[in-house]
PDB file of N, CA and C in Angstrom:
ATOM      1  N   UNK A   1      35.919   1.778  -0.893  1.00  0.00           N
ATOM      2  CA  UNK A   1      37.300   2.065  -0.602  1.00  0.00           C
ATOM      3  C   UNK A   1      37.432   2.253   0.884  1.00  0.00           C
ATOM      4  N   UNK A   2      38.770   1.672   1.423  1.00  0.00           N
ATOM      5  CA  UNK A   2      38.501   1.410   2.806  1.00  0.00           C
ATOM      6  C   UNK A   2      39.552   2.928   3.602  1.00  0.00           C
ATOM      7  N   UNK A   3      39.492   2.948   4.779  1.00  0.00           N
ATOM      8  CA  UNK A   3      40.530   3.922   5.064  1.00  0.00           C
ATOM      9  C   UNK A   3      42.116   3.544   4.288  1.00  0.00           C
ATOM     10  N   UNK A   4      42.443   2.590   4.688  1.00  0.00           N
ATOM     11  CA  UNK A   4      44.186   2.089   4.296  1.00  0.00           C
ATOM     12  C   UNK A   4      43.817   1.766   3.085  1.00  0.00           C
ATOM     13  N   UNK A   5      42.967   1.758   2.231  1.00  0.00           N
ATOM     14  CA  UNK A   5      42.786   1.026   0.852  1.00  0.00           C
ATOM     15  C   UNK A   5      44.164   1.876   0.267  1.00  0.00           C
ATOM     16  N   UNK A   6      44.347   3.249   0.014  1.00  0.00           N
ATOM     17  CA  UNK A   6      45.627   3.869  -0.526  1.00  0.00           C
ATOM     18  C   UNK A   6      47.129   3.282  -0.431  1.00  0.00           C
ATOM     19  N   UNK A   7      47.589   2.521   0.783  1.00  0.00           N
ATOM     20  CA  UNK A   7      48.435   2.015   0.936  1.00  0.00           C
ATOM     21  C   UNK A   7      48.880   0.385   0.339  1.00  0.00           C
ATOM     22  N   UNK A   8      47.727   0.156  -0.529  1.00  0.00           N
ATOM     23  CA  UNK A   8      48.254  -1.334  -1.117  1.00  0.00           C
ATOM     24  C   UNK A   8      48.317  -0.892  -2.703  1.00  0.00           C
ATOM     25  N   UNK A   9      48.079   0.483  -2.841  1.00  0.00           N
ATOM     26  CA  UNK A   9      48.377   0.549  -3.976  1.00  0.00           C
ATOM     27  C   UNK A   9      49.791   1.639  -4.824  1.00  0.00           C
ATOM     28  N   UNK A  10      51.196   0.989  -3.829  1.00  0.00           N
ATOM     29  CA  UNK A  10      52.262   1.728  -4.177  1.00  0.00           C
ATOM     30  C   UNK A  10      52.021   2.748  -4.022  1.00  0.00           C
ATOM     31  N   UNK A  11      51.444   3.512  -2.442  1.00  0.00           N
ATOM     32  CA  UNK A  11      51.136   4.877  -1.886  1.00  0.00           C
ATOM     33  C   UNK A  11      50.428   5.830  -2.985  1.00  0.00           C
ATOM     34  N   UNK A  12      50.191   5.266  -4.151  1.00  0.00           N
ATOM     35  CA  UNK A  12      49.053   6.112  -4.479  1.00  0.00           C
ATOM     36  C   UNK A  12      47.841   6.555  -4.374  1.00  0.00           C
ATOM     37  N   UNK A  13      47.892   7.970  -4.203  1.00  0.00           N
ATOM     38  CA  UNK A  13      46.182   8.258  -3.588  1.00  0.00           C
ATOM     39  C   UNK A  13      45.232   9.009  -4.592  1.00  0.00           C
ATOM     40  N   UNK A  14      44.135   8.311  -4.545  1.00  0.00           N
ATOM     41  CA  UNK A  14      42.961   8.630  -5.698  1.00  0.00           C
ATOM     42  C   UNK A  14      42.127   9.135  -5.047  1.00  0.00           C
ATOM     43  N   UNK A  15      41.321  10.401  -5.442  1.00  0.00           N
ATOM     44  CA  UNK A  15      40.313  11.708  -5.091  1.00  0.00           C
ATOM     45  C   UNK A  15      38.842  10.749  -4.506  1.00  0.00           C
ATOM     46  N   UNK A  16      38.735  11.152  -3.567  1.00  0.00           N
ATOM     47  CA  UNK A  16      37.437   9.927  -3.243  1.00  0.00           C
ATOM     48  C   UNK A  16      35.929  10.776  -3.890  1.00  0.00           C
ATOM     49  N   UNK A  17      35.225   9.389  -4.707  1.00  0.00           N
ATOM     50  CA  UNK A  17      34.112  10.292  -5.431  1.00  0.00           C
ATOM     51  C   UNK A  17      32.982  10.978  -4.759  1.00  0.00           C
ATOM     52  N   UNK A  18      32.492  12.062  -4.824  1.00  0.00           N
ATOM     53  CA  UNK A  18      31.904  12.434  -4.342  1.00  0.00           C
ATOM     54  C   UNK A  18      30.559  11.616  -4.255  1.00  0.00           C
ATOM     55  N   UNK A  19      29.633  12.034  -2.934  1.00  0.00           N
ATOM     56  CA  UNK A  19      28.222  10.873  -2.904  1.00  0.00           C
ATOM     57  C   UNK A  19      27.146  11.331  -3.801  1.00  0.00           C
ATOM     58  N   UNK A  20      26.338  10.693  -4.476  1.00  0.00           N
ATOM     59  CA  UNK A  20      24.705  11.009  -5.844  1.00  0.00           C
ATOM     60  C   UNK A  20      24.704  11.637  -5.082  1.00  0.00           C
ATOM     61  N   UNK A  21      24.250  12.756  -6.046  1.00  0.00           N
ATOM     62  CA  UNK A  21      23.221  13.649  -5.361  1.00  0.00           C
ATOM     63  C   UNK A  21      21.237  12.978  -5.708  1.00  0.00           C
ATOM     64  N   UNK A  22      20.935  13.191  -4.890  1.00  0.00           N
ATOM     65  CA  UNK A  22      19.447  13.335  -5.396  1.00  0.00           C
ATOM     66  C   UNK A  22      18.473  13.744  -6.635  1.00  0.00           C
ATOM     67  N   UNK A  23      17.479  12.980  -6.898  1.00  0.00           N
ATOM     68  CA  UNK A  23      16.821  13.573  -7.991  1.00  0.00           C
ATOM     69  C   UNK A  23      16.388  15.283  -7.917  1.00  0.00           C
ATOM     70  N   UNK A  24      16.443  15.823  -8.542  1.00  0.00           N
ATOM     71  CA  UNK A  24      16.099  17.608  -8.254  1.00  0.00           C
ATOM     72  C   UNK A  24      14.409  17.489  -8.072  1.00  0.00           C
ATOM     73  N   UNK A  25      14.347  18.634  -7.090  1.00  0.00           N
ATOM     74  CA  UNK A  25      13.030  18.470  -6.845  1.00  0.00           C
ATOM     75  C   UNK A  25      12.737  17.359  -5.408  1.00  0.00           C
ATOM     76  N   UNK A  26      13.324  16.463  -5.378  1.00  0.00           N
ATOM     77  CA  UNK A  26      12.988  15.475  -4.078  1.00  0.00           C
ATOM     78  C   UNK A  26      13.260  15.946  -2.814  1.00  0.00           C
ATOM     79  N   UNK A  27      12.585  16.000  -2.166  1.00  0.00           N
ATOM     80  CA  UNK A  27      12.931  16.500  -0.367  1.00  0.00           C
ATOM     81  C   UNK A  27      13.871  15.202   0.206  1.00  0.00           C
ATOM     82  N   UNK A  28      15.338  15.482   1.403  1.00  0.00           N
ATOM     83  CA  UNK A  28      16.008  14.418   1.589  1.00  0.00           C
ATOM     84  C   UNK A  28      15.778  14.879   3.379  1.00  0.00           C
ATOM     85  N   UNK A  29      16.228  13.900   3.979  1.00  0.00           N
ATOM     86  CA  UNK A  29      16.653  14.041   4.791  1.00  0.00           C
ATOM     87  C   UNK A  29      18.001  14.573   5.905  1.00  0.00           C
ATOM     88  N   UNK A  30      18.176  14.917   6.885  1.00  0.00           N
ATOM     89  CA  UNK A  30      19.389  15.424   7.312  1.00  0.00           C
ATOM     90  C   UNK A  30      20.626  14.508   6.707  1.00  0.00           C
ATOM     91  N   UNK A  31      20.587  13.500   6.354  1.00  0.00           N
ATOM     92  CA  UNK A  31      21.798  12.856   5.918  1.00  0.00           C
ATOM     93  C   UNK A  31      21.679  12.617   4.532  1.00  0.00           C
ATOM     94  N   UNK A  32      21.048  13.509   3.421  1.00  0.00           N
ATOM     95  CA  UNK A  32      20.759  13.995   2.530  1.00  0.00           C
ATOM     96  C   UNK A  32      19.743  12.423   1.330  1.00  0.00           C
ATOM     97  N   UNK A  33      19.373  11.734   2.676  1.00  0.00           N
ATOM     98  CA  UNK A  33      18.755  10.387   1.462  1.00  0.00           C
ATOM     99  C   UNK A  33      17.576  11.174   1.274  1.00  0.00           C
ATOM    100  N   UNK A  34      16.880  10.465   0.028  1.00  0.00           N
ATOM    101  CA  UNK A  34      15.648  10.637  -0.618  1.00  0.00           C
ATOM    102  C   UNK A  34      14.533  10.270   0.556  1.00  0.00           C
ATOM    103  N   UNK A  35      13.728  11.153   0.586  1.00  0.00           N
ATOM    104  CA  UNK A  35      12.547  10.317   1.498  1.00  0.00           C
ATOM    105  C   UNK A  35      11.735   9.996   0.645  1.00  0.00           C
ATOM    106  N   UNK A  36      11.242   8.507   0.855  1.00  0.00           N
ATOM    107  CA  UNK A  36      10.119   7.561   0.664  1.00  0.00           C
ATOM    108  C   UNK A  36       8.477   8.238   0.570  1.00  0.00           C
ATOM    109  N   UNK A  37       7.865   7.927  -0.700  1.00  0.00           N
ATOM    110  CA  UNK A  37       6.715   8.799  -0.826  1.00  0.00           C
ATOM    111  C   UNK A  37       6.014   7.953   0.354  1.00  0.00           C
ATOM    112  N   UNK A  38       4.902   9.210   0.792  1.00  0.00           N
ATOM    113  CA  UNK A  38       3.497   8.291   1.958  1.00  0.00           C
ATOM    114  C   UNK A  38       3.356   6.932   1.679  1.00  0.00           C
ATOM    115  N   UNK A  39       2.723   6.620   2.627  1.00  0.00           N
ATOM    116  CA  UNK A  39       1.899   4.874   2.120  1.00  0.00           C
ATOM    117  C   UNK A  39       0.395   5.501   1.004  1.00  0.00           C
ATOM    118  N   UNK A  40      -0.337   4.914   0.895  1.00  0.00           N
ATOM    119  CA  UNK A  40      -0.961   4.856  -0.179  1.00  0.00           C
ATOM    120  C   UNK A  40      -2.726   4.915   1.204  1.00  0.00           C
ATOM    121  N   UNK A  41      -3.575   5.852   0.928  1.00  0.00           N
ATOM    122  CA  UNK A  41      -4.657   5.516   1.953  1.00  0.00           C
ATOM    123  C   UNK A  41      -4.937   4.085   1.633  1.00  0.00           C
ATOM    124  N   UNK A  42      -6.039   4.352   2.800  1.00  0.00           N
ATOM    125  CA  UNK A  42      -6.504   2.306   2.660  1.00  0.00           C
ATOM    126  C   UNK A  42      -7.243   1.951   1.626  1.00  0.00           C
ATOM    127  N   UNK A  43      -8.249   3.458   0.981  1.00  0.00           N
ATOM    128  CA  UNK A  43      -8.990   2.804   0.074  1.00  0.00           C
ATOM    129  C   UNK A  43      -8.076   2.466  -1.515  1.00  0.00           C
ATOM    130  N   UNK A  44      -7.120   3.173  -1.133  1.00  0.00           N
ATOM    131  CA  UNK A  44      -6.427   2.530  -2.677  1.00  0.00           C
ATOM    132  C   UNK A  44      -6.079   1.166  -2.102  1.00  0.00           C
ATOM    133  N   UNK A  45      -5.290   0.884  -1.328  1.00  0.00           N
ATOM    134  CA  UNK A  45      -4.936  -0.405  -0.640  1.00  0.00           C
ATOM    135  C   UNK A  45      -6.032  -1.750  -0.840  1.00  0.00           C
ATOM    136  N   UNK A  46      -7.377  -1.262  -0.623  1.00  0.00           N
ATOM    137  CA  UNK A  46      -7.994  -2.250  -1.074  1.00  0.00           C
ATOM    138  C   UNK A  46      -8.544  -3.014  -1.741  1.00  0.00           C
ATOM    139  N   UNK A  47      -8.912  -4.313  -1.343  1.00  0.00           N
ATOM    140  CA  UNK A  47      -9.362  -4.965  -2.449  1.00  0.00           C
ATOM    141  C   UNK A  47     -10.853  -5.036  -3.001  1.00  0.00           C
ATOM    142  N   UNK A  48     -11.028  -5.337  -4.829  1.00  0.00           N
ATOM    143  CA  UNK A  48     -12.473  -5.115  -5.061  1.00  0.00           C
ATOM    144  C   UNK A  48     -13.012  -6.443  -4.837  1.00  0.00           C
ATOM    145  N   UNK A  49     -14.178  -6.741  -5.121  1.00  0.00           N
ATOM    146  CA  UNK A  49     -15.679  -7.858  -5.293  1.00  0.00           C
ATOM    147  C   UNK A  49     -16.081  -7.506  -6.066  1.00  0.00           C
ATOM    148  N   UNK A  50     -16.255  -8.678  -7.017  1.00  0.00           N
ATOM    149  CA  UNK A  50     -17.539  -8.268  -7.648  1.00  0.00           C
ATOM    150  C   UNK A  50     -18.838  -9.430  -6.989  1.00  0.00           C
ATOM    151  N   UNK A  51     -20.160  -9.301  -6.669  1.00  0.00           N
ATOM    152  CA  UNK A  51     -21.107  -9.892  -6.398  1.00  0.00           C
ATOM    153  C   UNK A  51     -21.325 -11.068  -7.011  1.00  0.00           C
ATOM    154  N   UNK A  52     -21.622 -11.919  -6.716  1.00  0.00           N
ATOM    155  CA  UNK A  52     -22.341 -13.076  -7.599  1.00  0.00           C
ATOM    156  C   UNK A  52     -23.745 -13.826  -6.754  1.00  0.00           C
ATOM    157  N   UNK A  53     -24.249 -14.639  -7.582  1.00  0.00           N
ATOM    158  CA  UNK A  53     -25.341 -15.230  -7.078  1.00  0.00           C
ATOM    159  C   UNK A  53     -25.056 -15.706  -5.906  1.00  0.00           C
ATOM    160  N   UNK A  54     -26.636 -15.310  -4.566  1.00  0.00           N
ATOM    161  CA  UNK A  54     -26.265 -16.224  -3.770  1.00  0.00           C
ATOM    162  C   UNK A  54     -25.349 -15.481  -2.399  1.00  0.00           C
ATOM    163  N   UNK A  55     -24.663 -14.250  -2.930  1.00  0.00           N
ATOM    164  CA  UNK A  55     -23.759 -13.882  -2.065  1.00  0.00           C
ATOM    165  C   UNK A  55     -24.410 -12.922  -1.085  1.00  0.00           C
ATOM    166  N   UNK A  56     -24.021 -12.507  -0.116  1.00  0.00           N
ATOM    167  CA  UNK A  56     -24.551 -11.505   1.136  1.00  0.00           C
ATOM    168  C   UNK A  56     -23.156 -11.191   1.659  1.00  0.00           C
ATOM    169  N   UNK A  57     -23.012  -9.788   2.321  1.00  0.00           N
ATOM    170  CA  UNK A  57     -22.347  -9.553   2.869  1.00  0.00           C
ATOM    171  C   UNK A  57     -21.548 -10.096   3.977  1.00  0.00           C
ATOM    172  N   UNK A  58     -22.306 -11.129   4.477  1.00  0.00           N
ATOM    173  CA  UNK A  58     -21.483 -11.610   5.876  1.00  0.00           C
ATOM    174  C   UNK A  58     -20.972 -13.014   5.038  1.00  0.00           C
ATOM    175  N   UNK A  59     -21.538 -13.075   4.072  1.00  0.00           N
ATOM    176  CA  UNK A  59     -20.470 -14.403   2.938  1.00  0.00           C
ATOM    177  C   UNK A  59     -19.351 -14.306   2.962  1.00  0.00           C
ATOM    178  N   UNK A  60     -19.755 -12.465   2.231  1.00  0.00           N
ATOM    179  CA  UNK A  60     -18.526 -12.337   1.697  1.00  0.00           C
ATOM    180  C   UNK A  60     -17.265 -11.909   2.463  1.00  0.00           C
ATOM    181  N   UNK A  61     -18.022 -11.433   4.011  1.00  0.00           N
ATOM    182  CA  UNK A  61     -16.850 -11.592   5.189  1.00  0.00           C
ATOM    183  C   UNK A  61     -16.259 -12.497   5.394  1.00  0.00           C
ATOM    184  N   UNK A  62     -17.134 -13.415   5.124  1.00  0.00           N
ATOM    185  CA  UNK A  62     -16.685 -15.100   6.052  1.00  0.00           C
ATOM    186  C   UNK A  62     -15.537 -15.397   5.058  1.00  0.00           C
ATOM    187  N   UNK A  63     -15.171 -15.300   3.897  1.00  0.00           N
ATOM    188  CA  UNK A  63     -14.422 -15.346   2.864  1.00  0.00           C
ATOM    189  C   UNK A  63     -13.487 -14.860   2.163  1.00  0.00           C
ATOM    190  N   UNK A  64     -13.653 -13.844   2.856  1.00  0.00           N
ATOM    191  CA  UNK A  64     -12.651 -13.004   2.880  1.00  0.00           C
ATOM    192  C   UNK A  64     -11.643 -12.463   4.025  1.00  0.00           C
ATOM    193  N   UNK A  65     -12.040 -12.212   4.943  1.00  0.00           N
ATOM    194  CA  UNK A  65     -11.820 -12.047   6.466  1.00  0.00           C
ATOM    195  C   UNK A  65     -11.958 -13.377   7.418  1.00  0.00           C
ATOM    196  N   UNK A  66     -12.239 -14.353   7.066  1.00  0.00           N
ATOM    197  CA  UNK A  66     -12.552 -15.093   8.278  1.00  0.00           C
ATOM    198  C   UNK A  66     -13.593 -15.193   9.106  1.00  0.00           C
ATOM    199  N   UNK A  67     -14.294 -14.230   9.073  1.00  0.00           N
ATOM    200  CA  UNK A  67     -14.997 -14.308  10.151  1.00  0.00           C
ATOM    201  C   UNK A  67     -16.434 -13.116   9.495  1.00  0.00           C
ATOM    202  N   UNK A  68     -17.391 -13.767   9.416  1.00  0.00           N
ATOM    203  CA  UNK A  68     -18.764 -13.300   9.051  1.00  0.00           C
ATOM    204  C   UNK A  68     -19.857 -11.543   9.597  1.00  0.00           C
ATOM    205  N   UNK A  69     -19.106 -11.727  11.335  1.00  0.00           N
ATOM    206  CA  UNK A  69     -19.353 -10.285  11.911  1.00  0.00           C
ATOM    207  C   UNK A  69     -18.348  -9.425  11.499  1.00  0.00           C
ATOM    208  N   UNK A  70     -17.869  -9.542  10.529  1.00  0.00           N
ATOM    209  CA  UNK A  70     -16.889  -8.161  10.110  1.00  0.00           C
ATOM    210  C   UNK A  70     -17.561  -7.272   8.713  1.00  0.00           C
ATOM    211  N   UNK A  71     -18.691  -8.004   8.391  1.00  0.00           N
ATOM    212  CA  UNK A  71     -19.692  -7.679   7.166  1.00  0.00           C
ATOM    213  C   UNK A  71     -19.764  -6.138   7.149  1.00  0.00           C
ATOM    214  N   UNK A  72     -20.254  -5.514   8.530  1.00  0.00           N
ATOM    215  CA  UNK A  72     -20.157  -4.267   8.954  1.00  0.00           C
ATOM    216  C   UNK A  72     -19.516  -3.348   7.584  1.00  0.00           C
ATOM    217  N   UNK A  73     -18.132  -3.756   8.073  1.00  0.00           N
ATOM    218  CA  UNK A  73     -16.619  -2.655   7.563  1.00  0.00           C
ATOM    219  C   UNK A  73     -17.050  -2.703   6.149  1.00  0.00           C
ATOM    220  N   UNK A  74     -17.583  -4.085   5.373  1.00  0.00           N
ATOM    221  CA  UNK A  74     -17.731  -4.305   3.902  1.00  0.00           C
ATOM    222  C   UNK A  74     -18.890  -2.885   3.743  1.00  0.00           C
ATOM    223  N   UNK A  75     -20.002  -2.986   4.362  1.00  0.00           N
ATOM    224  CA  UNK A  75     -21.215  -1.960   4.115  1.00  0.00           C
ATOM    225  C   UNK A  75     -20.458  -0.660   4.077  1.00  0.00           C
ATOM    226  N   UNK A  76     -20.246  -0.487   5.588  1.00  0.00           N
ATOM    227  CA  UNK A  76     -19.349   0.842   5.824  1.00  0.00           C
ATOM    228  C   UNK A  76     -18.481   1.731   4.421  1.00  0.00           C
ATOM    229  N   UNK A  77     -18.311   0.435   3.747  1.00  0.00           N
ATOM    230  CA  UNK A  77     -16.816   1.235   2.441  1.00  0.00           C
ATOM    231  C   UNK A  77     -18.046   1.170   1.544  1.00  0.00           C
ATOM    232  N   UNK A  78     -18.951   0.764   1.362  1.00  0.00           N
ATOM    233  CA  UNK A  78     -19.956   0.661  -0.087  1.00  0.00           C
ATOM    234  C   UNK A  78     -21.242   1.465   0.401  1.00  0.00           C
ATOM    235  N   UNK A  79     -21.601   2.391   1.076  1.00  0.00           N
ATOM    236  CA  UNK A  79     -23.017   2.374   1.326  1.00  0.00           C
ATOM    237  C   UNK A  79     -23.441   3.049  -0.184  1.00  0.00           C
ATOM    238  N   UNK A  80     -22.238   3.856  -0.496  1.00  0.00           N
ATOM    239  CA  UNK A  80     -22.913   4.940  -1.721  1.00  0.00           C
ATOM    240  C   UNK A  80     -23.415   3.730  -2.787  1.00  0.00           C
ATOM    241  N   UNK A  81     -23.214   2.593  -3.055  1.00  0.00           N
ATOM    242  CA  UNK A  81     -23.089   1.503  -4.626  1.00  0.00           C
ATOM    243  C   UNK A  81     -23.992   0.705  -3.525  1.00  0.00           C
ATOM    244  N   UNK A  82     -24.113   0.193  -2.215  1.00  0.00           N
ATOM    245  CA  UNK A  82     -25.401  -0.785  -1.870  1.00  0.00           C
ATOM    246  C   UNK A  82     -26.563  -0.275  -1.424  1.00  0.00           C
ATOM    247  N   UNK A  83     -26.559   1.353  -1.245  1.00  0.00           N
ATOM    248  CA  UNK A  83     -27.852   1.774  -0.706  1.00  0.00           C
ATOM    249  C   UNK A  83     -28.175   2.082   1.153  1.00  0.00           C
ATOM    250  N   UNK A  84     -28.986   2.131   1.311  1.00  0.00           N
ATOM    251  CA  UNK A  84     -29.636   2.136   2.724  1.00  0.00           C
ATOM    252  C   UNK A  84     -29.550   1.036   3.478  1.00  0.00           C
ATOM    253  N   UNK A  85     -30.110  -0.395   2.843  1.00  0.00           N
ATOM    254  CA  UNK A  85     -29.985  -1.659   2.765  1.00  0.00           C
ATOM    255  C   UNK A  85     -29.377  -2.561   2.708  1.00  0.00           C
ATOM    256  N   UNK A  86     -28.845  -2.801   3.766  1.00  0.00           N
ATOM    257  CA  UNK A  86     -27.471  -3.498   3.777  1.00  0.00           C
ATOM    258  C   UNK A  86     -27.560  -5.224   3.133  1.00  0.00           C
ATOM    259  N   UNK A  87     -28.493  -5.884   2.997  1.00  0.00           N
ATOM    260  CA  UNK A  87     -29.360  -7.133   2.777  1.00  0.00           C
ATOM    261  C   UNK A  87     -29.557  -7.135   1.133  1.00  0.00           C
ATOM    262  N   UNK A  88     -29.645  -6.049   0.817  1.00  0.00           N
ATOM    263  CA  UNK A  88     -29.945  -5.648  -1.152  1.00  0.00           C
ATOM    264  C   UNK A  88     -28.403  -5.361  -1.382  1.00  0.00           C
ATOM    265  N   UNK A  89     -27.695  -6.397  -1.869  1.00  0.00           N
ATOM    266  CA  UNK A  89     -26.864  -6.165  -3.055  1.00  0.00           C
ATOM    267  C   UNK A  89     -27.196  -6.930  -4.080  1.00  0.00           C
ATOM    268  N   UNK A  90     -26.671  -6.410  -5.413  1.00  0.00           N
ATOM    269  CA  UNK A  90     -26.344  -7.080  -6.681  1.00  0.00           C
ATOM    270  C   UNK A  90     -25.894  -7.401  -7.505  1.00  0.00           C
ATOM    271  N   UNK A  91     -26.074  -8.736  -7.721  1.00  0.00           N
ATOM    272  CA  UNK A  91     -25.029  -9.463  -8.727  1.00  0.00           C
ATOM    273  C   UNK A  91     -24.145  -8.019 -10.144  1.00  0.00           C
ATOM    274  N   UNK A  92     -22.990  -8.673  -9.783  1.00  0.00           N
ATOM    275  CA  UNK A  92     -22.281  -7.266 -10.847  1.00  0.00           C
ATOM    276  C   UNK A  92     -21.941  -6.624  -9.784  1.00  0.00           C
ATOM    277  N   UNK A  93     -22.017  -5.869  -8.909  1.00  0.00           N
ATOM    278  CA  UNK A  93     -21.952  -4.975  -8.091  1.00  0.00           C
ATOM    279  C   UNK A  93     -20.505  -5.527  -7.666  1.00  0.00           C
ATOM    280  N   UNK A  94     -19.545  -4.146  -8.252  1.00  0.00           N
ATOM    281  CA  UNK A  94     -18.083  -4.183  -7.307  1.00  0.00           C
ATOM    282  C   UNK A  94     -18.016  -3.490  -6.174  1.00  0.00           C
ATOM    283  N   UNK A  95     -17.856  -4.236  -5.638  1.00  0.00           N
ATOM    284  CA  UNK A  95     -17.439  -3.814  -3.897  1.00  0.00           C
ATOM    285  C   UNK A  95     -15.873  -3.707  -3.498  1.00  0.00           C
ATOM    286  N   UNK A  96     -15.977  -2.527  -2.725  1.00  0.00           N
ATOM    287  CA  UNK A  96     -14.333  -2.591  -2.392  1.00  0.00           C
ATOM    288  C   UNK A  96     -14.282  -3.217  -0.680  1.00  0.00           C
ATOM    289  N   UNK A  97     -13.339  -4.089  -0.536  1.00  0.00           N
ATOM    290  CA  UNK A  97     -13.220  -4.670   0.744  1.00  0.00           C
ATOM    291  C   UNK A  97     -11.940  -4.384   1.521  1.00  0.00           C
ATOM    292  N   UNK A  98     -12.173  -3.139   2.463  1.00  0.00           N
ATOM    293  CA  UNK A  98     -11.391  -2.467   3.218  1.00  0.00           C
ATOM    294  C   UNK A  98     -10.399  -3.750   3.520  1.00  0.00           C
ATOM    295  N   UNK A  99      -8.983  -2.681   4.081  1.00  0.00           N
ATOM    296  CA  UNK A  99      -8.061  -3.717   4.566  1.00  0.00           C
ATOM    297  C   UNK A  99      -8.451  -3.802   6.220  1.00  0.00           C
ATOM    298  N   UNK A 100      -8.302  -4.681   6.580  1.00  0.00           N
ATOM    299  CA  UNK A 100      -8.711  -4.358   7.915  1.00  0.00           C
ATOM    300  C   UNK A 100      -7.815  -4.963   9.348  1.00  0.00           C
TER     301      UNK A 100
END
């Protein structure tokens, strides 16, 4: 409804509706909108692997990332599921592959 909207309708004037309120419980902002939950950390954000024959970490960079020296970040998110050994993974083995 516009400011003059009242005047095309044979000067009758209708109660302007009041604005939603918010879900109860939600925090809003000064101009009373809903705020937007966080982003989500990265490790939910990312994506899994599972291993297969044949594969190594800087494969699975090259294949995922583009580019083979980023293998690193893959170890970095898995050491607890690949070990000490960055060279020993295994087939089955889901890997999560940071966003990066």
């Amino acid at each position: 409804m516009g400011l003059f909207d009242f005047l095309s309708n044979d000067g009758e004037k209708k109660p302007v509706a009041p604005a939603p309120k918010p879900a109860a419980g939600g925090a809003t902002d000064f101009f009373g909108n809903a705020n937007q939950p966080a982003a989500q950390p990265a490790a939910a954000q990312a994506d899994k692997y599972t291993v297969v024959s044949g594969d190594s970490l800087s494969k699975i960079a090259k294949n995922h990332y583009g580019d083979a020296s980023k293998w690193h970040q893959i170890y970095d998110a898995n050491k607890a599921i690949i070990g000490s050994n960055p060279d020993h993974i295994e087939v089955g083995q889901v890997l999560t592959l940071p966003k990066i």
